[in-house]
C-alpha atoms as a PDB file:
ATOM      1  CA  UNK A   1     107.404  18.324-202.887  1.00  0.00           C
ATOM      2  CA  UNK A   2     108.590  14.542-203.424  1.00  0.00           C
ATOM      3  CA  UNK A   3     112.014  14.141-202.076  1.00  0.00           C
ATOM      4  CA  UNK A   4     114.493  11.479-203.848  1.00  0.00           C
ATOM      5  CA  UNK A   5     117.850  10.027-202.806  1.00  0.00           C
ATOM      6  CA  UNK A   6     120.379   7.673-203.531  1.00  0.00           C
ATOM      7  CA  UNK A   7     119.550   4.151-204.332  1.00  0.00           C
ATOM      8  CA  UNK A   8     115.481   5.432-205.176  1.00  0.00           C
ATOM      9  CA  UNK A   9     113.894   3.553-207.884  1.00  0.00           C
ATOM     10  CA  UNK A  10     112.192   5.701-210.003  1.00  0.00           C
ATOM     11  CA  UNK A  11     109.934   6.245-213.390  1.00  0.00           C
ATOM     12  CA  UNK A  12     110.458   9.097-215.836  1.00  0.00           C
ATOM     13  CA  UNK A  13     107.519  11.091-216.589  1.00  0.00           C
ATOM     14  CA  UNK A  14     108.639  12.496-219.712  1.00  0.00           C
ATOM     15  CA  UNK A  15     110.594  11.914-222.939  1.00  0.00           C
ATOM     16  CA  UNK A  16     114.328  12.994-222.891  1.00  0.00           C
ATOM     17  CA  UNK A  17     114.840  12.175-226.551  1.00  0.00           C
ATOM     18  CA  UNK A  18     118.575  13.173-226.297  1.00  0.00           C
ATOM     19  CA  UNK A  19     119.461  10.439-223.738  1.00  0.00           C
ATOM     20  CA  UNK A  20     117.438   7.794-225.653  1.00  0.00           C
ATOM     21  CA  UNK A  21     114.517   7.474-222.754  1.00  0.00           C
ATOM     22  CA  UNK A  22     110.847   7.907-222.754  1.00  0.00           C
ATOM     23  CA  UNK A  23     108.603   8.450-220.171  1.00  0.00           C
ATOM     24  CA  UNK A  24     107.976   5.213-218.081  1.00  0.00           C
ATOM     25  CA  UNK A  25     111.067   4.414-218.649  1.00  0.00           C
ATOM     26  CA  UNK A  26     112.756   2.833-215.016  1.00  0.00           C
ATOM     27  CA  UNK A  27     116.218   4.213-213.489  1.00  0.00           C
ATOM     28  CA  UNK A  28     117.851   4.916-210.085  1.00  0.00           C
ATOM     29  CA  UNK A  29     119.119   8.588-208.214  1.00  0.00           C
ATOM     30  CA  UNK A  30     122.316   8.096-208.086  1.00  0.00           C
ATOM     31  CA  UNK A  31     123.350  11.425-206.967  1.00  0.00           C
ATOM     32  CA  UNK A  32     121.271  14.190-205.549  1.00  0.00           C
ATOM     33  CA  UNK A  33     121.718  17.662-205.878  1.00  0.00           C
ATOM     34  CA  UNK A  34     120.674  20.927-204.067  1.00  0.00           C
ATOM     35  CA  UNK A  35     122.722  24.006-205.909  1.00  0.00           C
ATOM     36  CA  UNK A  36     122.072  25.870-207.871  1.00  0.00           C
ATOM     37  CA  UNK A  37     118.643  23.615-208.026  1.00  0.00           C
ATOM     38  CA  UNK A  38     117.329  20.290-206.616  1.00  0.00           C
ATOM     39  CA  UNK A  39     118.507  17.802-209.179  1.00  0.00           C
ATOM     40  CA  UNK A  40     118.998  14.004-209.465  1.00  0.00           C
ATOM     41  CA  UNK A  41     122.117  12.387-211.383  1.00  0.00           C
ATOM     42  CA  UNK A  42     120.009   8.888-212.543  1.00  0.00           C
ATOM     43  CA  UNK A  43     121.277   6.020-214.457  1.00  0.00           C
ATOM     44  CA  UNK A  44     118.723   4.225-216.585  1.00  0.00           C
ATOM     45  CA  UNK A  45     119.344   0.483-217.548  1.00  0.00           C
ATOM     46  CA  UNK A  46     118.274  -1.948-219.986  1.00  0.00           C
ATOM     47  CA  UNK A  47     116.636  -5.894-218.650  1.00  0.00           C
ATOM     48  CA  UNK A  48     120.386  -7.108-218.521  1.00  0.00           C
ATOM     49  CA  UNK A  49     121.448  -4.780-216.347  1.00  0.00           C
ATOM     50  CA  UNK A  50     123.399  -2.538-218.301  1.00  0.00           C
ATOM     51  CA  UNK A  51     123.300   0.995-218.407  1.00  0.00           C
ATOM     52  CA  UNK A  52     122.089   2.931-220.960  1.00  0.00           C
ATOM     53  CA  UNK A  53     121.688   6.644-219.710  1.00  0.00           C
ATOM     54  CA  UNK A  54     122.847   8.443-216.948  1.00  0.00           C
ATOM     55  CA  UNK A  55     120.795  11.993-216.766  1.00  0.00           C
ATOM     56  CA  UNK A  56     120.204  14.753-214.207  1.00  0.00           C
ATOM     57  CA  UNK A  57     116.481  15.114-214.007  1.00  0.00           C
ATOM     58  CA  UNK A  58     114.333  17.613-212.151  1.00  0.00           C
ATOM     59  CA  UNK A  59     112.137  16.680-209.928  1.00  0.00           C
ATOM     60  CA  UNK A  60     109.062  16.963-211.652  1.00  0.00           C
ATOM     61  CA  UNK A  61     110.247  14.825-214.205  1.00  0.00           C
ATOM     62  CA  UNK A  62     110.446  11.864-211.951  1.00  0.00           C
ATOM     63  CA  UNK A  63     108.074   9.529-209.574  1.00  0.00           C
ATOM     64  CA  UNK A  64     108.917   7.137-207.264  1.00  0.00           C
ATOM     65  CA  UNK A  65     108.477   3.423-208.077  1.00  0.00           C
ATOM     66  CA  UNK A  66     106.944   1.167-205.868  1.00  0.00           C
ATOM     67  CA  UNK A  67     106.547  -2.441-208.799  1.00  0.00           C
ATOM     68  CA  UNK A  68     104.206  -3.658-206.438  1.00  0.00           C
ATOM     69  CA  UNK A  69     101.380  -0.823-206.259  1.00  0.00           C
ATOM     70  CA  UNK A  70      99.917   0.144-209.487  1.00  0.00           C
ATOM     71  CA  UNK A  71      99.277   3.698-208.411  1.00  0.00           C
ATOM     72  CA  UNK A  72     101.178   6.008-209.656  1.00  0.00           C
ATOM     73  CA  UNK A  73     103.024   4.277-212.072  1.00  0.00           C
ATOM     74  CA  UNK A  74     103.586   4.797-215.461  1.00  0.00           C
ATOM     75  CA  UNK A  75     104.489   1.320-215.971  1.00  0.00           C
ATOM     76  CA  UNK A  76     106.933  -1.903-216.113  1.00  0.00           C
ATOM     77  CA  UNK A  77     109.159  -0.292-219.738  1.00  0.00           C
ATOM     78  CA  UNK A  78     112.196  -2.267-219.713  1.00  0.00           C
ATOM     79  CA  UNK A  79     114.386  -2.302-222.811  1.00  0.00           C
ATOM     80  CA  UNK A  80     115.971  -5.085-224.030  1.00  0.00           C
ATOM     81  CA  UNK A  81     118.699  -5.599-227.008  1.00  0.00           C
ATOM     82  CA  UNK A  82     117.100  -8.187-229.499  1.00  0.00           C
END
């Protein structure tokens, strides 16, 4: 199992319509959590910088990102307001 913590850059691997993400979307644990099951608080953000989600994932619903090896990744998604 893939551990995460704090400060971890990572890409979703699924759509969480309610938030306003999609999967490749880029974000970053901000909290981790053990009990009553391993979580991650993670705060998505748009090319400016500012935030636009802040979610507790699972995770299988997450993957490390590494922007300089293409494997996997699901990709460079950043939103921007235009």
């Amino acid at each position: 199992m893939t551990q995460f913590k704090a400060g971890d850059a990572v890409c979703l691997l699924v759509d969480v319509p309610e938030a306003g993400l999609s999967k490749g979307d880029l974000g970053a644990i901000v909290l981790d959590f053990d009990k009553p099951a391993i979580a991650y608080e993670t705060e998505f953000c748009d090319s400016e910088g500012r935030a636009i989600a802040q979610v507790t994932l699972r995770p299988d619903q997450i993957a490390h990102y590494d922007p300089y090896s293409p494997v996997g990744n699901i990709g460079d998604t950043w939103r921007s307001e235009e």
